[in-house]
Protein backbone atom coordinates (compact mmCIF):
# COMPACT_ATOMS: atom_id res chain seq x y z
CA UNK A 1 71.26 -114.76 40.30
CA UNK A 2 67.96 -116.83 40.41
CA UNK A 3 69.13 -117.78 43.88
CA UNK A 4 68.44 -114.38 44.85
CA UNK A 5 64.65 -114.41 44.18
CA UNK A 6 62.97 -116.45 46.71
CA UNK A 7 60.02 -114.13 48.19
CA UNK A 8 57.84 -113.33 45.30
CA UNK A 9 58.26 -116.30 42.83
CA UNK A 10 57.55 -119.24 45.20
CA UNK A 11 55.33 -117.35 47.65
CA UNK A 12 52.00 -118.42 49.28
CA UNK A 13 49.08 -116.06 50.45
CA UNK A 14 49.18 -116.10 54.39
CA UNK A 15 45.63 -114.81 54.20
CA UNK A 16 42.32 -116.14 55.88
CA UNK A 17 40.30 -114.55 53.23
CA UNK A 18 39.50 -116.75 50.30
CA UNK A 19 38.51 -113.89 48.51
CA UNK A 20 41.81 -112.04 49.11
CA UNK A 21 43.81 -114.67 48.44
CA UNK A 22 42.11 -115.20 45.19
CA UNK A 23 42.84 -111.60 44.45
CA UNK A 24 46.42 -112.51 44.50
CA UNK A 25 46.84 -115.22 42.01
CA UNK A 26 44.62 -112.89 39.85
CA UNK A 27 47.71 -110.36 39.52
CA UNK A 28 50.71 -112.35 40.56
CA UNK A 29 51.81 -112.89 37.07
CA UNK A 30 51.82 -108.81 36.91
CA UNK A 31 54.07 -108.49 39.97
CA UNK A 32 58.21 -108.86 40.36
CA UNK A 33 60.54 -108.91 42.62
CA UNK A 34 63.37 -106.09 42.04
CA UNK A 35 66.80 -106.27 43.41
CA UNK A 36 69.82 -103.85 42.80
CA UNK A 37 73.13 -104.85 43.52
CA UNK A 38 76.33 -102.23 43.57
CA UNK A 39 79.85 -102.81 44.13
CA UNK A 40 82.31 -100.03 45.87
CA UNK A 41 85.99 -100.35 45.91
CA UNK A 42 87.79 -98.75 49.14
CA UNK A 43 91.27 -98.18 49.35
CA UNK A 44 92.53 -99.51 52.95
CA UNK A 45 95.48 -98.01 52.49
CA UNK A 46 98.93 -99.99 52.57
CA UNK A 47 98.37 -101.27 49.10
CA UNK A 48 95.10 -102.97 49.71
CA UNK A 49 92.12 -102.24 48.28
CA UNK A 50 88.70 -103.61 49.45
CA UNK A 51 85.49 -104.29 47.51
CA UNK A 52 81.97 -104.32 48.71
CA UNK A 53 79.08 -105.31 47.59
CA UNK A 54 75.66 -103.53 48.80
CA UNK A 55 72.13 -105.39 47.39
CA UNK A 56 68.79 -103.74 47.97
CA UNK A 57 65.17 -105.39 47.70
CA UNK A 58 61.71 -104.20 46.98
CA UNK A 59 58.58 -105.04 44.27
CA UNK A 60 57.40 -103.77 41.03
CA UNK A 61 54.53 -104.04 39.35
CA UNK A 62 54.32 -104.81 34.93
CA UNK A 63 53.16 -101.99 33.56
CA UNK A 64 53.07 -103.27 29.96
CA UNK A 65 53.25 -106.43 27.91
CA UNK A 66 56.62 -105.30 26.04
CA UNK A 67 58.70 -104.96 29.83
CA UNK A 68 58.27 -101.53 31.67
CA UNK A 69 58.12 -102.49 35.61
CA UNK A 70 57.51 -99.42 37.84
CA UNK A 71 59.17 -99.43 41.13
CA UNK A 72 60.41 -96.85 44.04
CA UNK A 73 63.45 -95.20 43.13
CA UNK A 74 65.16 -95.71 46.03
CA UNK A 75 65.55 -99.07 45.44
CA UNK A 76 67.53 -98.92 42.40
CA UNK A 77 69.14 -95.25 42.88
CA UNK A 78 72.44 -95.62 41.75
CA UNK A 79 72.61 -99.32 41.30
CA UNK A 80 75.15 -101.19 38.88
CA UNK A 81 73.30 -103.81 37.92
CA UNK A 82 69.22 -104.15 38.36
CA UNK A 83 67.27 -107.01 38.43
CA UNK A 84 63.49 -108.50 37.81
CA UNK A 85 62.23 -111.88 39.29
CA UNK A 86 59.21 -112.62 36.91
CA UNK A 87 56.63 -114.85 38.82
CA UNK A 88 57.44 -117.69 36.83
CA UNK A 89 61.49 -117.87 38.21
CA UNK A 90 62.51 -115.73 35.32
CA UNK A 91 65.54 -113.42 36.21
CA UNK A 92 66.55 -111.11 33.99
CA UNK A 93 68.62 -107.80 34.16
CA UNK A 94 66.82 -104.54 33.62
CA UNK A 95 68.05 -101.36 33.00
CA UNK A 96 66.90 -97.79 34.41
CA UNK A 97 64.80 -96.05 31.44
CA UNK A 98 62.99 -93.13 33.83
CA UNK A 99 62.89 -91.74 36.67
CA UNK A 100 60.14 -89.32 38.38
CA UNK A 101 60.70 -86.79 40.68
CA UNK A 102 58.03 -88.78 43.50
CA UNK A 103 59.82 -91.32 44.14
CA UNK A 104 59.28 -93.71 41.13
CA UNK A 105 61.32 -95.15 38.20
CA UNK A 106 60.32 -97.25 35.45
CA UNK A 107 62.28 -100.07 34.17
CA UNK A 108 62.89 -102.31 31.15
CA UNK A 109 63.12 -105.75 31.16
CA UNK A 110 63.64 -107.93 27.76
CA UNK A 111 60.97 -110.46 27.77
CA UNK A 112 60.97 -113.87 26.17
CA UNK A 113 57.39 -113.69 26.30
CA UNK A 114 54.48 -111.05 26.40
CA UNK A 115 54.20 -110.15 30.03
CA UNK A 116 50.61 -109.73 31.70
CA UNK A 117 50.87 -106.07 33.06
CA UNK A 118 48.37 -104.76 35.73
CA UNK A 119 45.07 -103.23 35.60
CA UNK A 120 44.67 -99.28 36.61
CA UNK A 121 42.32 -97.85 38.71
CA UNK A 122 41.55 -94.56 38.56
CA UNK A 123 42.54 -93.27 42.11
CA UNK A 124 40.88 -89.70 41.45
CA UNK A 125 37.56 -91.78 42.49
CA UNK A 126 39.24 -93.19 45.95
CA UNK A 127 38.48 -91.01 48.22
CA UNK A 128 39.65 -91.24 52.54
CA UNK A 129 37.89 -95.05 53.51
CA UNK A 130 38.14 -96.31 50.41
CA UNK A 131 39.44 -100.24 51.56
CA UNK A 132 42.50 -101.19 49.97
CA UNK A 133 44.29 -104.68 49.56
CA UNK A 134 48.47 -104.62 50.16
CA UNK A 135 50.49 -106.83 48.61
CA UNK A 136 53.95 -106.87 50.24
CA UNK A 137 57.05 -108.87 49.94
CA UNK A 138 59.19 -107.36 53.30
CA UNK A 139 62.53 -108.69 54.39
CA UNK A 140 62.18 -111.79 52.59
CA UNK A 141 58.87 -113.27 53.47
CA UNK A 142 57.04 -114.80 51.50
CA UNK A 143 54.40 -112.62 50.29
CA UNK A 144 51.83 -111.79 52.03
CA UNK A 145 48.33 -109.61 51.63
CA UNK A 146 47.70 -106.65 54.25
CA UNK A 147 44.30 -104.71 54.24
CA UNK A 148 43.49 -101.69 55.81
CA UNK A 149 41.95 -98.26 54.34
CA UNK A 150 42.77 -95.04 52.59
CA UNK A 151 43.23 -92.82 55.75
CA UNK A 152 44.52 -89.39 53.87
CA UNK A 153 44.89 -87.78 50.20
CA UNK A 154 48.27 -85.52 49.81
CA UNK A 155 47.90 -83.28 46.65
CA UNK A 156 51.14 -82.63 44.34
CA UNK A 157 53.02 -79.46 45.42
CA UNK A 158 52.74 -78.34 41.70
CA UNK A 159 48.96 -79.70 41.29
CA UNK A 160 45.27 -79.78 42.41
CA UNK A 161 45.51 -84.07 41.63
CA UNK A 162 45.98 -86.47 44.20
CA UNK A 163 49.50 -87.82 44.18
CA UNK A 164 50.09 -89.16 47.61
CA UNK A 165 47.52 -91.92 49.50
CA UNK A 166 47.90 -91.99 53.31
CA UNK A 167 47.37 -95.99 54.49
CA UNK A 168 46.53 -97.63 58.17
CA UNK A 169 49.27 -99.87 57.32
CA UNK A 170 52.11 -100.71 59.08
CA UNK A 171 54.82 -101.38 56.83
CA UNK A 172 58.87 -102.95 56.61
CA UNK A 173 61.84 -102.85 55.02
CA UNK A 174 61.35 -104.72 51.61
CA UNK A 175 57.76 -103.95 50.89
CA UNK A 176 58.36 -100.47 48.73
CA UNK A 177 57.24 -101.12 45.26
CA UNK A 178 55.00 -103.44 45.84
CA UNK A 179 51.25 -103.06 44.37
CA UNK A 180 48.43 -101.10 46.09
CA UNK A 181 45.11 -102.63 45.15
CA UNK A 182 41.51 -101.75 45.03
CA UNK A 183 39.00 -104.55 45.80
CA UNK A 184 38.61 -105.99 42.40
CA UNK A 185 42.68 -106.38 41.76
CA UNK A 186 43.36 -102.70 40.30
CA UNK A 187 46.12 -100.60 40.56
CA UNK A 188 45.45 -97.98 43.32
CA UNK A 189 49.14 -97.19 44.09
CA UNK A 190 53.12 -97.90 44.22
CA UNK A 191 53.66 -98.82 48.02
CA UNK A 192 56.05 -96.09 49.00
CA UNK A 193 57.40 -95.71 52.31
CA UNK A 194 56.48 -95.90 56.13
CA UNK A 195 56.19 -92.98 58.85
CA UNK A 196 58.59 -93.90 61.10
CA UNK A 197 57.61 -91.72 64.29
CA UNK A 198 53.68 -93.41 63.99
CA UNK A 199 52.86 -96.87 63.57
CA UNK A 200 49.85 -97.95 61.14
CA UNK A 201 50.37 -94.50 59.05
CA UNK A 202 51.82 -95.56 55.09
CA UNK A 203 51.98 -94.18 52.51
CA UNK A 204 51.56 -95.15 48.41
CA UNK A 205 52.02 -92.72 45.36
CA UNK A 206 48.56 -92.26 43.15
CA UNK A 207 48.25 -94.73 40.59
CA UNK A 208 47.30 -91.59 38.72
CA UNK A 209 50.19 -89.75 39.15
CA UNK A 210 52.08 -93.07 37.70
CA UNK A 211 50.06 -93.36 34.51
CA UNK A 212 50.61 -89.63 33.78
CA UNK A 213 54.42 -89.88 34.02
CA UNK A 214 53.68 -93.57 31.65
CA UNK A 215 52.05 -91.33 29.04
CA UNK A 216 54.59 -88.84 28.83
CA UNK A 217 57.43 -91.83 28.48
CA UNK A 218 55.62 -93.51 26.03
CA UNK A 219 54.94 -89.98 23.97
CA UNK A 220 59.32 -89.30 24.40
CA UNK A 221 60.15 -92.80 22.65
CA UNK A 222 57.92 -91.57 19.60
């Protein structure tokens, strides 16, 4: 499978900004490349059966040193087998431990090593302008950094918190789960999805939201 993982682990920062591109190799090591890969058997009738096989692509980010990666659901929604492309080449299989009702799963990977997970920001204190750094991985580029702004704030339809960050950026296929960033390399967000009827309009689930759904994992495996 290590074939498979080409944009993330051997990528270079297509960025004029020194500054940004520093930011990068700051939390590369915290970042992964996720695929899922499912196989369907059809029958073609007249005895013969056919089997497909349907892959899907997106990011994660390392939420702690023990394995959890968070990533978009609908990457890995009803996937056989899942898979994590560490920064170093590592590929290892990861299975599906939660899933959130926003659009976000986490996942556990067995490490051979402690893994360097990301730094949070708090994104109750981001409010519409706040600049933000993308880092995406779309349709098997190498990665590359986007910036733009917080254009929008989307509260949950069962809270008063922030859950949903409206972005000027204009995204493609591939770049869901990868990391939204404040300036100094902290988590703002989990890249999410594009609005297809309006270019430049994103969007990226609260890195607040995230941490909450975190606590309440970690507090279920006590």
């Amino acid at each position: 499978m290590c074939c498979l993982f080409f944009g993330l682990l051997s990528c270079e920062a297509h960025a004029q900004d020194e500054t940004a591109s520093q930011l990068l190799e700051s939390v590369r090591a915290s970042l992964v490349e996720v695929r899922s890969v499912d196989s369907k058997t059809f029958n073609e009738g007249n005895g013969h059966v056919k089997v497909a096989t349907f892959h899907a692509q997106g990011s994660g980010i390392i939420i702690d040193s023990h394995g959890t990666i968070v990533t978009n659901t609908h990457i890995i929604a009803g996937a056989g087998h899942i898979y994590a492309g560490l920064y170093d080449g590592t590929v290892l299989e990861a299975k599906l431990v939660y899933s959130s009702d926003a659009d976000f799963s986490f996942i556990k990977i067995d490490p051979p090593y402690p893994l360097s997970p990301i730094t949070w920001a708090d994104s109750s204190l981001a409010p519409v302008g706040t600049p933000i750094i993308a880092l995406t991985n779309g349709e098997g580029q190498d990665q590359h950094i986007l910036g733009g702004e917080i254009t929008g704030l989307t509260d949950g339809i069962t809270s008063n918190q922030v859950e949903l960050l409206e972005l000027n950026l204009d995204l493609v296929p591939g770049d869901s789960g990868g990391p939204l960033l404040d300036t100094q390399g902290h988590l703002l967000g989990l890249i999410m999805a594009k609005r297809k009827d309006e270019e430049n309009k994103s969007y990226a689930i609260a890195s607040n939201k995230i941490q909450q759904e975190y606590s309440r994992y970690q507090e279920n495996l006590e």
